[in-house]
N, C-alpha and C. Protein backbone atom coordinates (compact mmCIF):
# COMPACT_ATOMS: atom_id res chain seq x y z
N UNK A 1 -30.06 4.40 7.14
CA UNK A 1 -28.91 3.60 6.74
C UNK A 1 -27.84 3.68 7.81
N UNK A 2 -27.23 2.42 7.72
CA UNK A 2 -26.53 2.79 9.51
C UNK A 2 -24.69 2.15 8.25
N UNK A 3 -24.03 3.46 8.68
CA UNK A 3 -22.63 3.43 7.69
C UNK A 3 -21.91 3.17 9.41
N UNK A 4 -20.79 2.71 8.71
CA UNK A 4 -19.88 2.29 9.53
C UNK A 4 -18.73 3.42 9.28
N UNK A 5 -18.05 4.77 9.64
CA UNK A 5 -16.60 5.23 9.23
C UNK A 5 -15.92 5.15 10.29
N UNK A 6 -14.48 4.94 9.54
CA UNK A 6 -13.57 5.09 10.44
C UNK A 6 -12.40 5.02 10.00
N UNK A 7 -11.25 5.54 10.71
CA UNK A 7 -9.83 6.41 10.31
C UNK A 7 -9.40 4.52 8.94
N UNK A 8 -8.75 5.42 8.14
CA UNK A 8 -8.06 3.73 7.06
C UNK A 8 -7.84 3.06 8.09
N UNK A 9 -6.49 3.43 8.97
CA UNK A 9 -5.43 2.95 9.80
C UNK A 9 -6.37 1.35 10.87
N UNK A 10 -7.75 1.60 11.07
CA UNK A 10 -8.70 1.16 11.63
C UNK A 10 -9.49 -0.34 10.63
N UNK A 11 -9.31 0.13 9.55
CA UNK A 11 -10.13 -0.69 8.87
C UNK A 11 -9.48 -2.32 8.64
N UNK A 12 -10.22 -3.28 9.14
CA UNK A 12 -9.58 -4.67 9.79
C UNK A 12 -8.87 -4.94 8.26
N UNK A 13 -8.10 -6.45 8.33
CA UNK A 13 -7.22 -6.40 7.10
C UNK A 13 -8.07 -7.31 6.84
N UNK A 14 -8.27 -7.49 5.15
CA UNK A 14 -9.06 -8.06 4.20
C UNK A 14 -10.57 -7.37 4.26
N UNK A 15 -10.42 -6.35 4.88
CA UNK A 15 -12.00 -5.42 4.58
C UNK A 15 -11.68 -4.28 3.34
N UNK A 16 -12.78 -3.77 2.80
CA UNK A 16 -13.06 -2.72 2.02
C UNK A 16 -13.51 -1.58 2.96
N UNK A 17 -13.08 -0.31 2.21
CA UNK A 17 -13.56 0.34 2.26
C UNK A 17 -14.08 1.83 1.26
N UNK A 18 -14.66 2.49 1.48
CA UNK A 18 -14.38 3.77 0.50
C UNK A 18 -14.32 4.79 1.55
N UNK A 19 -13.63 5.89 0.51
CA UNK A 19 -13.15 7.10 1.20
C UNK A 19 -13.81 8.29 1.44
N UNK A 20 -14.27 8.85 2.52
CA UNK A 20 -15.07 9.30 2.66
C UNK A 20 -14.68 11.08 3.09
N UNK A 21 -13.62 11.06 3.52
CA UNK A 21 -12.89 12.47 3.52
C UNK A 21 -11.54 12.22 3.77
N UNK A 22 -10.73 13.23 3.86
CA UNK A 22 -9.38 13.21 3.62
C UNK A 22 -9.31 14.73 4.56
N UNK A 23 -8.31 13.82 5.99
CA UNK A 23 -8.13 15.46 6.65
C UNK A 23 -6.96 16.07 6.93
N UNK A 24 -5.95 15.72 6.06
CA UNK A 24 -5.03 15.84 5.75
C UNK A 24 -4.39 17.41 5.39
N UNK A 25 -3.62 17.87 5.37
CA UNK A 25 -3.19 19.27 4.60
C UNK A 25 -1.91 19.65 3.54
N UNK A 26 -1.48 19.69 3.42
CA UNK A 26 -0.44 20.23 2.71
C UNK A 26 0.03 19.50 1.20
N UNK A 27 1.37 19.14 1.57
CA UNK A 27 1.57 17.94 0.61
C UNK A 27 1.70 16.58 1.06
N UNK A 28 1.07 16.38 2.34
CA UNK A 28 0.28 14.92 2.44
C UNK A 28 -0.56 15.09 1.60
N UNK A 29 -1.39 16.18 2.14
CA UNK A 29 -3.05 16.00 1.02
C UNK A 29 -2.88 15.65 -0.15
N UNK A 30 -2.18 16.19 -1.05
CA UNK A 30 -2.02 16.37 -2.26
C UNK A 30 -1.23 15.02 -3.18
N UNK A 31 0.25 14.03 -2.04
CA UNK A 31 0.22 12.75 -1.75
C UNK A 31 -0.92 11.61 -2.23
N UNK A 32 -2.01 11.72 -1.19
CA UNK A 32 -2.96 11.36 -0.89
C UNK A 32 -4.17 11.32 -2.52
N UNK A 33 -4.24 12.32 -2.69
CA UNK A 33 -4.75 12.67 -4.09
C UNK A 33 -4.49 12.55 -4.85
N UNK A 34 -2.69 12.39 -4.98
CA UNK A 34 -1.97 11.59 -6.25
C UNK A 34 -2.15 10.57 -6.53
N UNK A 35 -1.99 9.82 -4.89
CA UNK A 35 -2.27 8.26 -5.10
C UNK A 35 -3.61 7.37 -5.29
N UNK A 36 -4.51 8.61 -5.69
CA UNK A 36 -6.07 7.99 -5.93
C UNK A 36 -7.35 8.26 -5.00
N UNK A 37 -6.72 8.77 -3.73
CA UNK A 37 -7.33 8.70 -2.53
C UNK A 37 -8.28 10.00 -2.89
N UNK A 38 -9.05 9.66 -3.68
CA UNK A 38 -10.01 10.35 -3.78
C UNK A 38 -11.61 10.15 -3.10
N UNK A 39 -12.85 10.51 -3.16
CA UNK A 39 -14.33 10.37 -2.51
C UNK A 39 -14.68 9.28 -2.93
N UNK A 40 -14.93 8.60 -2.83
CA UNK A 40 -15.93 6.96 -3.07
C UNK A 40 -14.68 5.94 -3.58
N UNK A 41 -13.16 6.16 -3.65
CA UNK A 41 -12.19 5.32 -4.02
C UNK A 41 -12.29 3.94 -3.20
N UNK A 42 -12.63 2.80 -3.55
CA UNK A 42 -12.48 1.59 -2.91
C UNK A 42 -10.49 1.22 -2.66
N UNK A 43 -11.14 0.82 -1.54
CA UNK A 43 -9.59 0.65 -0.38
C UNK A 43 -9.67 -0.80 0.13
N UNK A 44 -8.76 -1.66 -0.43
CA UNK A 44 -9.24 -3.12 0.25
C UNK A 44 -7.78 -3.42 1.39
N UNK A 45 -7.85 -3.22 2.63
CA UNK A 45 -6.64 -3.43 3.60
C UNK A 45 -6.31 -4.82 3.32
N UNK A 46 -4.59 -4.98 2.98
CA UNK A 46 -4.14 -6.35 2.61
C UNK A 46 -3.40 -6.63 3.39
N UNK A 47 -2.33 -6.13 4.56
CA UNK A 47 -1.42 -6.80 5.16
C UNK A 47 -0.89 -5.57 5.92
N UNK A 48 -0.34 -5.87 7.37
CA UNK A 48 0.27 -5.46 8.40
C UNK A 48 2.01 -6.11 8.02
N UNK A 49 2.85 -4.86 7.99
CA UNK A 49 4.28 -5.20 7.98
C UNK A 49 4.44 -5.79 9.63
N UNK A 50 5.73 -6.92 9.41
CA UNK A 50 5.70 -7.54 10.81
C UNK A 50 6.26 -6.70 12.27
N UNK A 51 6.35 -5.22 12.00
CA UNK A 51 6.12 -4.43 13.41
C UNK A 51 4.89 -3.81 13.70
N UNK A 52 3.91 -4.18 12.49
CA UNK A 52 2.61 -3.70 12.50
C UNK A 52 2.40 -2.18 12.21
N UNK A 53 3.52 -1.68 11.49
CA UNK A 53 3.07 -0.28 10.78
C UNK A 53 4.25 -0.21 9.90
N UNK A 54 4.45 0.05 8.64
CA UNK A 54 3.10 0.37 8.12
C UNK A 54 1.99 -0.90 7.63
N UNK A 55 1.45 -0.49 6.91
CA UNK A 55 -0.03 -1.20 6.58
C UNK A 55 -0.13 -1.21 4.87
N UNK A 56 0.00 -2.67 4.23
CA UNK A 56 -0.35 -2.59 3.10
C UNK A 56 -1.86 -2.10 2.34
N UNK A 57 -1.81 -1.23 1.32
CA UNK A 57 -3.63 -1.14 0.87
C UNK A 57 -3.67 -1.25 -0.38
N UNK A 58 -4.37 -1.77 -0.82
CA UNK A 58 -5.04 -1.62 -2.91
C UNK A 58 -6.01 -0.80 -2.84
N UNK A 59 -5.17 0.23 -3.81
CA UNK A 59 -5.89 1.44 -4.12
C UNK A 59 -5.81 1.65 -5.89
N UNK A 60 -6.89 1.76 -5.91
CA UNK A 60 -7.18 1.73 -7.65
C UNK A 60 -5.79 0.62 -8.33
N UNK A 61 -6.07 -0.61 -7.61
CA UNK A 61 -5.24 -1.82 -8.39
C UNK A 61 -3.65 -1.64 -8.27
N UNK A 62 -3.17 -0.37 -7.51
CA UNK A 62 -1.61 -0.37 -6.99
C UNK A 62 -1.75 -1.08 -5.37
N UNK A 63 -0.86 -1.56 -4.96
CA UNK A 63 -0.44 -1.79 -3.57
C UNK A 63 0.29 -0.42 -2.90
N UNK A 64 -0.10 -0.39 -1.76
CA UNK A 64 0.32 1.22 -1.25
C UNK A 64 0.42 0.93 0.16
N UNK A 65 1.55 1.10 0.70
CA UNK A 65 1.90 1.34 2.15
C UNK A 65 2.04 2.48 2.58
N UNK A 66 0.84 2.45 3.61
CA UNK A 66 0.97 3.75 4.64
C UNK A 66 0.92 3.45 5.67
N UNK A 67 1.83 4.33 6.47
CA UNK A 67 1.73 5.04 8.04
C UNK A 67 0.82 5.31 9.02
N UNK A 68 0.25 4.60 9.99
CA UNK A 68 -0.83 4.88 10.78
C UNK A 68 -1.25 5.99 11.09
N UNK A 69 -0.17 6.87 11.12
CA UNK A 69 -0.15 8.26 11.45
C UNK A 69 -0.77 8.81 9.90
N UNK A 70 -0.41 8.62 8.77
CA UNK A 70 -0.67 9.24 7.27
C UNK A 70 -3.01 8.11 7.17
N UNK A 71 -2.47 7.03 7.29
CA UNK A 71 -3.73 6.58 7.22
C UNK A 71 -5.00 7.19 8.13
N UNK A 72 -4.38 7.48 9.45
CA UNK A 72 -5.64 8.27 10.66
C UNK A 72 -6.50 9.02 9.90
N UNK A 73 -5.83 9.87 9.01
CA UNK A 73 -6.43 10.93 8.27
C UNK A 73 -7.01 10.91 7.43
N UNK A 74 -7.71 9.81 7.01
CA UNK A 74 -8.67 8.98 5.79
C UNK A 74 -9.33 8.46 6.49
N UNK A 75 -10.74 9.06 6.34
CA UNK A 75 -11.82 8.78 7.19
C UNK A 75 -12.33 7.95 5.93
N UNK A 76 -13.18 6.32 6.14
CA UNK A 76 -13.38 5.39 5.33
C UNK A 76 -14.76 4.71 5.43
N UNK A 77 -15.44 4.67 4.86
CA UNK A 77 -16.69 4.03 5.24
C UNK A 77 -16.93 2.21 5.04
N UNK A 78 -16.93 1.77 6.24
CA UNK A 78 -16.92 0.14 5.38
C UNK A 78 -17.56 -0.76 4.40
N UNK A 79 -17.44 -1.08 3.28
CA UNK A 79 -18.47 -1.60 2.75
C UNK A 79 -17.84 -3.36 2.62
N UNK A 80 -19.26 -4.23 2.11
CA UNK A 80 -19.41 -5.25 1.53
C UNK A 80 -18.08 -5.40 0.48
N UNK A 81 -17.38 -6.96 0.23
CA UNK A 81 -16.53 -6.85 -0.63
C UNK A 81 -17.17 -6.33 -2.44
């Protein structure tokens, strides 16, 4: 099986993805885990703010803007819509 991962921050806009680790620490991590960002969570990238960071995402049916720097750290696997 040939998977595609790569950092959220990466994943083109109007793609899916799921989450495949989280390398995050502290209370990012825990952030991160509040907001759903859990193992197999589908992530659909919706929109670039117009300086191009942050980055809109739907995560379990909320809209969620993150930080390229906070997204790097969500390693994502691409899937099919």
């Amino acid at each position: 099986m040939n998977e595609k991962i790569v950092p959220l921050h990466q994943l083109p806009i109007g793609a899916f993805g799921k989450v495949k680790k989280l390398s995050s620490q502290g209370n990012v991590r825990r952030r991160m885990l509040d907001l759903g960002l859990i193992t197999d969570t589908r992530v659909e990238s919706l929109r670039k703010s117009p300086s191009g960071d942050p980055t809109a995402y739907e995560i379990r049916g909320a809209v969620i803007a993150l930080r390229s720097e906070e997204a790097s750290k969500i390693l994502v696997e691409i899937v099919e819509g």
